[in-house]
Protein backbone atom coordinates (compact mmCIF):
# COMPACT_ATOMS: atom_id res chain seq x y z
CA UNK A 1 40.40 22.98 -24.34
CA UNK A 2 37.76 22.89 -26.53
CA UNK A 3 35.26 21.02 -24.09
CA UNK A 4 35.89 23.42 -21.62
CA UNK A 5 35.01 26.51 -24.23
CA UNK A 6 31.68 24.78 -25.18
CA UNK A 7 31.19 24.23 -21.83
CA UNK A 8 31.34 27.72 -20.28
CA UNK A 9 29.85 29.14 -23.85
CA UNK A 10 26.94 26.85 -23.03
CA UNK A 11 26.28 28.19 -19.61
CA UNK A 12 24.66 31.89 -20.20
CA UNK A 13 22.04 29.79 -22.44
CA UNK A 14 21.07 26.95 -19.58
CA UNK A 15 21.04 29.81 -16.42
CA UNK A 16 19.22 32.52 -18.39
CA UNK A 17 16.77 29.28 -19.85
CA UNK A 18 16.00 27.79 -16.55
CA UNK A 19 15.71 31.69 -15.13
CA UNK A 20 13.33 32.34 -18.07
CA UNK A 21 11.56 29.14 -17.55
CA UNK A 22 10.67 29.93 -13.90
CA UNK A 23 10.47 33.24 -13.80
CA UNK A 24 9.23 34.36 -17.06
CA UNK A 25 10.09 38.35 -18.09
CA UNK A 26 10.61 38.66 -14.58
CA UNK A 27 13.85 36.86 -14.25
CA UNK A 28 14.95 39.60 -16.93
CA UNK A 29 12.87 42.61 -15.84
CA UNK A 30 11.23 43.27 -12.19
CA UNK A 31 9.71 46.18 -13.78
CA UNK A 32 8.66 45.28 -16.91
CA UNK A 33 7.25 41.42 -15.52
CA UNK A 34 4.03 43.87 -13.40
CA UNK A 35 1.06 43.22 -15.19
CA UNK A 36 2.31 41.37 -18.97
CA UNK A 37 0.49 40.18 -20.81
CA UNK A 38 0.03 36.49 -19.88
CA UNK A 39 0.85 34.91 -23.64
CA UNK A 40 3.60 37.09 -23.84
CA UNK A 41 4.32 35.52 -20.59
CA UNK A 42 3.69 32.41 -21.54
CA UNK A 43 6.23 32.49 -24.58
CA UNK A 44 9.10 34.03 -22.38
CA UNK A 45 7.99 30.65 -20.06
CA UNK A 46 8.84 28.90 -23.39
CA UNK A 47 11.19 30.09 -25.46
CA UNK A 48 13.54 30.30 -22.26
CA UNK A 49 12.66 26.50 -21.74
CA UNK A 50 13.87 26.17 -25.73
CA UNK A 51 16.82 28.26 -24.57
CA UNK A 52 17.96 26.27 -21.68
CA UNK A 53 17.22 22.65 -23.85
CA UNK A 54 19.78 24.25 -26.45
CA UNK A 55 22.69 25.02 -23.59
CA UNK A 56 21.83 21.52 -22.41
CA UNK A 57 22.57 20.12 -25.82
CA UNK A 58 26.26 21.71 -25.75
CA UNK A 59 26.28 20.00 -22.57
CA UNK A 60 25.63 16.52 -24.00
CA UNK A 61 27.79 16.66 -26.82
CA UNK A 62 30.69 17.25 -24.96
CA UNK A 63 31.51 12.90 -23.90
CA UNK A 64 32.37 12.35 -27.74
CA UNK A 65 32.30 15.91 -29.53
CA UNK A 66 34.30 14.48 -32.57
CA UNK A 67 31.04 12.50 -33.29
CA UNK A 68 28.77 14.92 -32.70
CA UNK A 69 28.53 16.96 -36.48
CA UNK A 70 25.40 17.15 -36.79
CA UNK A 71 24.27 17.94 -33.54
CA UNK A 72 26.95 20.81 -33.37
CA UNK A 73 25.66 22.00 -37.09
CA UNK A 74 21.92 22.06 -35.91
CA UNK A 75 22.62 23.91 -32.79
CA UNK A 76 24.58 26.34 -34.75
CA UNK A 77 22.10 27.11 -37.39
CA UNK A 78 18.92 27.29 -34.43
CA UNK A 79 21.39 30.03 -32.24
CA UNK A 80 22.54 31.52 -35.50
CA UNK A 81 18.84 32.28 -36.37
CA UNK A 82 17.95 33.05 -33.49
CA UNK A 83 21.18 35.78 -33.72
CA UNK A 84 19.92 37.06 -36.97
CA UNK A 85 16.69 37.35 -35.42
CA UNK A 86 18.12 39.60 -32.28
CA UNK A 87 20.04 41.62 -35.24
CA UNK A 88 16.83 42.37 -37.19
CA UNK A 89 15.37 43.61 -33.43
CA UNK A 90 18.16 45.57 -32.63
CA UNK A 91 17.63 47.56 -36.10
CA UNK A 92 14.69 48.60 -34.81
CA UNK A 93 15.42 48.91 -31.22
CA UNK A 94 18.87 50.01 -30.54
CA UNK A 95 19.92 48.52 -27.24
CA UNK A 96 22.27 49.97 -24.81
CA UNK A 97 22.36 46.94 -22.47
CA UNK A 98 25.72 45.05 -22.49
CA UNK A 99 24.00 41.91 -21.66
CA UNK A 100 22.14 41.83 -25.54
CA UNK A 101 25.49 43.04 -26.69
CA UNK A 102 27.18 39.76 -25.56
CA UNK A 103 24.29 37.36 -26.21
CA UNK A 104 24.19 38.16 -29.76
CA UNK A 105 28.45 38.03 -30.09
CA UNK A 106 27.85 34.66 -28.48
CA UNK A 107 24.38 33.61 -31.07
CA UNK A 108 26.50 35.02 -34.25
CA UNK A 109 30.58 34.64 -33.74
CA UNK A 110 31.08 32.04 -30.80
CA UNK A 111 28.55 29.72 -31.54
CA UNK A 112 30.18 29.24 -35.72
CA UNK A 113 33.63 29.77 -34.39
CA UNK A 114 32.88 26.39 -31.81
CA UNK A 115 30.85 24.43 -34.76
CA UNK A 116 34.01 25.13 -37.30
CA UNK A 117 36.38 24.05 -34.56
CA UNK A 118 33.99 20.99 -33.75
CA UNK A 119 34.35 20.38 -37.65
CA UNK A 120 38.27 20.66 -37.31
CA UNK A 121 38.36 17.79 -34.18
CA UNK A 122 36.01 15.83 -35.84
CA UNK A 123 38.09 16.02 -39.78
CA UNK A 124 41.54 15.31 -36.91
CA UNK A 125 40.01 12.00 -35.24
């Protein structure tokens, strides 16, 4: 069970990554993607890249997730962050989309929740 969780939990981070990563702000917003700026272009390019590299990571850890601690505690802290970070935003832009709704309840409860249970499987084997 728990392989399967981390590895549908994983996939909004590798689609919307690789999305990011080859479209940029348009994958996210046909609108908003006419006539960015091109470093803020260029960092959508990238952090979706970093995005899609941390889905991929879930990925990887799941042939032996009892041994994978660390890996599960680093990826936890870097989407936890990155959570916090979308909190601090939303203070000063309140967001009606469900989509940032369910990213951050994904960057701040699911991805602990998984690393605590990871912690659990690995304390079991």
């Amino acid at each position: 069970m728990f392989r399967i969780v981390v590895a549908l939990a994983a996939c909004p981070a590798i689609f919307a990554g690789l999305s990011g990563a080859l479209s940029g702000g348009c994958a996210f917003d046909r609108a908003g993607c006419v006539g960015l700026d091109p470093f803020l272009r260029s960092h959508v390019h990238y952090l979706s890249g970093l995005l899609a590299a941390i889905g991929l990571s879930y990925w990887w850890t799941l042939r032996r997730p009892e041994a994978q601690s660390e890996v599960y505690r680093l990826l936890t802290a870097i989407v936890l962050v990155g959570g916090i970070a979308r909190l601090v935003g939303l203070a000063h832009d309140a967001a009606s989309d469900p989509g940032v709704w369910i990213s951050l309840a994904l960057e701040i409860v699911v991805a602990p929740a998984i690393c605590l249970w990871q912690a659990r499987i690995a304390r079991a084997g």
